[in-house]
Protein backbone atom coordinates (compact mmCIF):
# COMPACT_ATOMS: atom_id res chain seq x y z
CA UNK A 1 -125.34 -99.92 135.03
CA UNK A 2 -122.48 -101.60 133.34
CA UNK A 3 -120.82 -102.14 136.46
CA UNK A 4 -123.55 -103.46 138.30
CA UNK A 5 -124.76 -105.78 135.51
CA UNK A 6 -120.93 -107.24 135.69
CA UNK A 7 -121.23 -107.46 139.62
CA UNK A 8 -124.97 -109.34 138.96
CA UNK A 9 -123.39 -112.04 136.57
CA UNK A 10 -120.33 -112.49 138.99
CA UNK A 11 -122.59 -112.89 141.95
CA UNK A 12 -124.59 -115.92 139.66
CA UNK A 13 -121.97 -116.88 138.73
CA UNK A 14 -121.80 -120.12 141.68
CA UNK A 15 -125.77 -120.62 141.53
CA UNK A 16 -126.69 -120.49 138.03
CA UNK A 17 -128.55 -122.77 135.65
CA UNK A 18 -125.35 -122.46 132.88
CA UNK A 19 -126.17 -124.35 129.56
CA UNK A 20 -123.07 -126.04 128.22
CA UNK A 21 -120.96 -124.41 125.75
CA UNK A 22 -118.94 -125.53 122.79
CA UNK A 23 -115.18 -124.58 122.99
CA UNK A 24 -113.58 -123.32 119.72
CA UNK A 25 -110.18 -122.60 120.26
CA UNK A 26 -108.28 -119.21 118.47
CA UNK A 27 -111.79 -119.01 116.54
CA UNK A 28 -114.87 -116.39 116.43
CA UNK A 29 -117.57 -115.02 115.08
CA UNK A 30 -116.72 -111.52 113.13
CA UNK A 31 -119.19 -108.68 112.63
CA UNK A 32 -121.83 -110.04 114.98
CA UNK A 33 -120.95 -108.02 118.38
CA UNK A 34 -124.31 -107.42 119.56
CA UNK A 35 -123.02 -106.60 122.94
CA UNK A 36 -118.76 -105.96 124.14
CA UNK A 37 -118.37 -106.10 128.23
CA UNK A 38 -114.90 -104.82 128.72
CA UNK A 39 -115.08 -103.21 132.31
CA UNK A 40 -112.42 -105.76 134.00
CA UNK A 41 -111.16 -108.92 133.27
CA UNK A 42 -113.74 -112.02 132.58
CA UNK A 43 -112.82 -115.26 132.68
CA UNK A 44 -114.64 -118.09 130.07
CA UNK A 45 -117.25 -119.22 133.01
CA UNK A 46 -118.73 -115.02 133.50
CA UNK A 47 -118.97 -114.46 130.33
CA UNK A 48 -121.43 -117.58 130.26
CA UNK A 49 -123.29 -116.52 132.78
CA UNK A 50 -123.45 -113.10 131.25
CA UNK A 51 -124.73 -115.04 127.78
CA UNK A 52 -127.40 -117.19 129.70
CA UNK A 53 -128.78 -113.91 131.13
CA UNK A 54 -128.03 -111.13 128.49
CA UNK A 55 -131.88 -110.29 128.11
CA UNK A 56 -132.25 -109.20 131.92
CA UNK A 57 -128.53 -107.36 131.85
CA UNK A 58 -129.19 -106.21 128.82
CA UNK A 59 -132.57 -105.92 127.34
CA UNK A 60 -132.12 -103.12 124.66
CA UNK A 61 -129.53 -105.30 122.96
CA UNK A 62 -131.38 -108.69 123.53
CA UNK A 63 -134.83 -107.83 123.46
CA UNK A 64 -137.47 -111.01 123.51
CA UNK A 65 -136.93 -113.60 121.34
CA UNK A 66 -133.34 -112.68 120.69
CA UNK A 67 -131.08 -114.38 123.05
CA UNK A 68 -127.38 -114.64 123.34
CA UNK A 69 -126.49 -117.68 121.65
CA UNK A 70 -122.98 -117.64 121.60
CA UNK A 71 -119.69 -115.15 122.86
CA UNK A 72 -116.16 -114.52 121.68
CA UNK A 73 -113.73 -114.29 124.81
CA UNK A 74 -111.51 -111.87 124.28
CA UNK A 75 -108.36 -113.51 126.42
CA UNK A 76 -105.42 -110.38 126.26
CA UNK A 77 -108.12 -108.32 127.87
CA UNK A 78 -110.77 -110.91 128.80
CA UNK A 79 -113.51 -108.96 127.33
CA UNK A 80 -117.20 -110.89 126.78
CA UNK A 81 -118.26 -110.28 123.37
CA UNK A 82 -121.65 -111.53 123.11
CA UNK A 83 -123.65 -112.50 119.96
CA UNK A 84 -127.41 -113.54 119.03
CA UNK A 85 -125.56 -115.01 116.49
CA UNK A 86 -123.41 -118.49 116.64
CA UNK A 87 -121.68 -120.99 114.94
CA UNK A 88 -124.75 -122.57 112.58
CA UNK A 89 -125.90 -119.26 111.75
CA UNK A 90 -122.21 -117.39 110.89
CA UNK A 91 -119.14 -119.21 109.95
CA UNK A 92 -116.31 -119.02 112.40
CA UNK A 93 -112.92 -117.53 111.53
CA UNK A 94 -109.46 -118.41 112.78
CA UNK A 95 -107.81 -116.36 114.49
CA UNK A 96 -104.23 -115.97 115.97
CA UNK A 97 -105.11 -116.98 119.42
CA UNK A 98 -107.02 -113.63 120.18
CA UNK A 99 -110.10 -115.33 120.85
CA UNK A 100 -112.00 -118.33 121.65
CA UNK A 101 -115.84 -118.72 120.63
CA UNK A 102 -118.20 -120.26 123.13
CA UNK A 103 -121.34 -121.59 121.64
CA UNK A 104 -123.91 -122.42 123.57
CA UNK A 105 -125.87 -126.20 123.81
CA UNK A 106 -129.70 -126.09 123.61
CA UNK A 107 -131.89 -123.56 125.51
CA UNK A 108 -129.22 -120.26 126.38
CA UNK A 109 -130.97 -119.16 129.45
CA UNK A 110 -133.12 -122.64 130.55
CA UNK A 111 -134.31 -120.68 134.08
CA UNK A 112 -136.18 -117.48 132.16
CA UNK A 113 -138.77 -117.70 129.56
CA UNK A 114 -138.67 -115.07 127.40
């Protein structure tokens, strides 16, 4: 499943409706991992696409009414760590250029209603 919800965000990742993100560099959001995707290397631009549709790859984790709203990217393994939290709900931390914390602009997923 893992694998095949990877290959389903890669395959959007050219066609889909991706909100904009903020950009915090060597910062993230600590202790609010609601969901780690670690199966190959991700760059920035999957892991949004994973984010905007995190509810269809992964509804136990983001059930309805509990979107991704924001991701740490991992970048010495390029890991997707994705949050319902963000940035005005949890402080970010610095970091020592381990991550960078994507937070997403207005709606996270604009072509699903959940």
């Amino acid at each position: 499943l893992l694998i095949a919800s990877a290959t389903l965000a890669s395959a959007r990742l050219a066609s889909a409706s991706v909100p904009r993100y903020r950009h915090s560099v060597h910062q993230s959001i600590i202790g609010y991992d609601t969901k780690i995707v670690s199966d190959e290397y991700y760059v920035a631009q999957q892991c949004m696409v994973m984010c905007c549709d995190a509810q269809n790859l992964y509804p136990a984790e983001f059930p309805a009414g509990s979107p991704c709203r924001s991701f740490d990217h991992r970048l010495n393994d390029g890991a997707c760590i994705l949050s319902t939290a963000d940035e005005t709900t949890q402080p970010l931390v610095s970091n020592t250029g381990t991550h960078d914390h994507y937070g997403a602009m207005g709606p996270t997923c604009p072509t699903y209603a959940h």
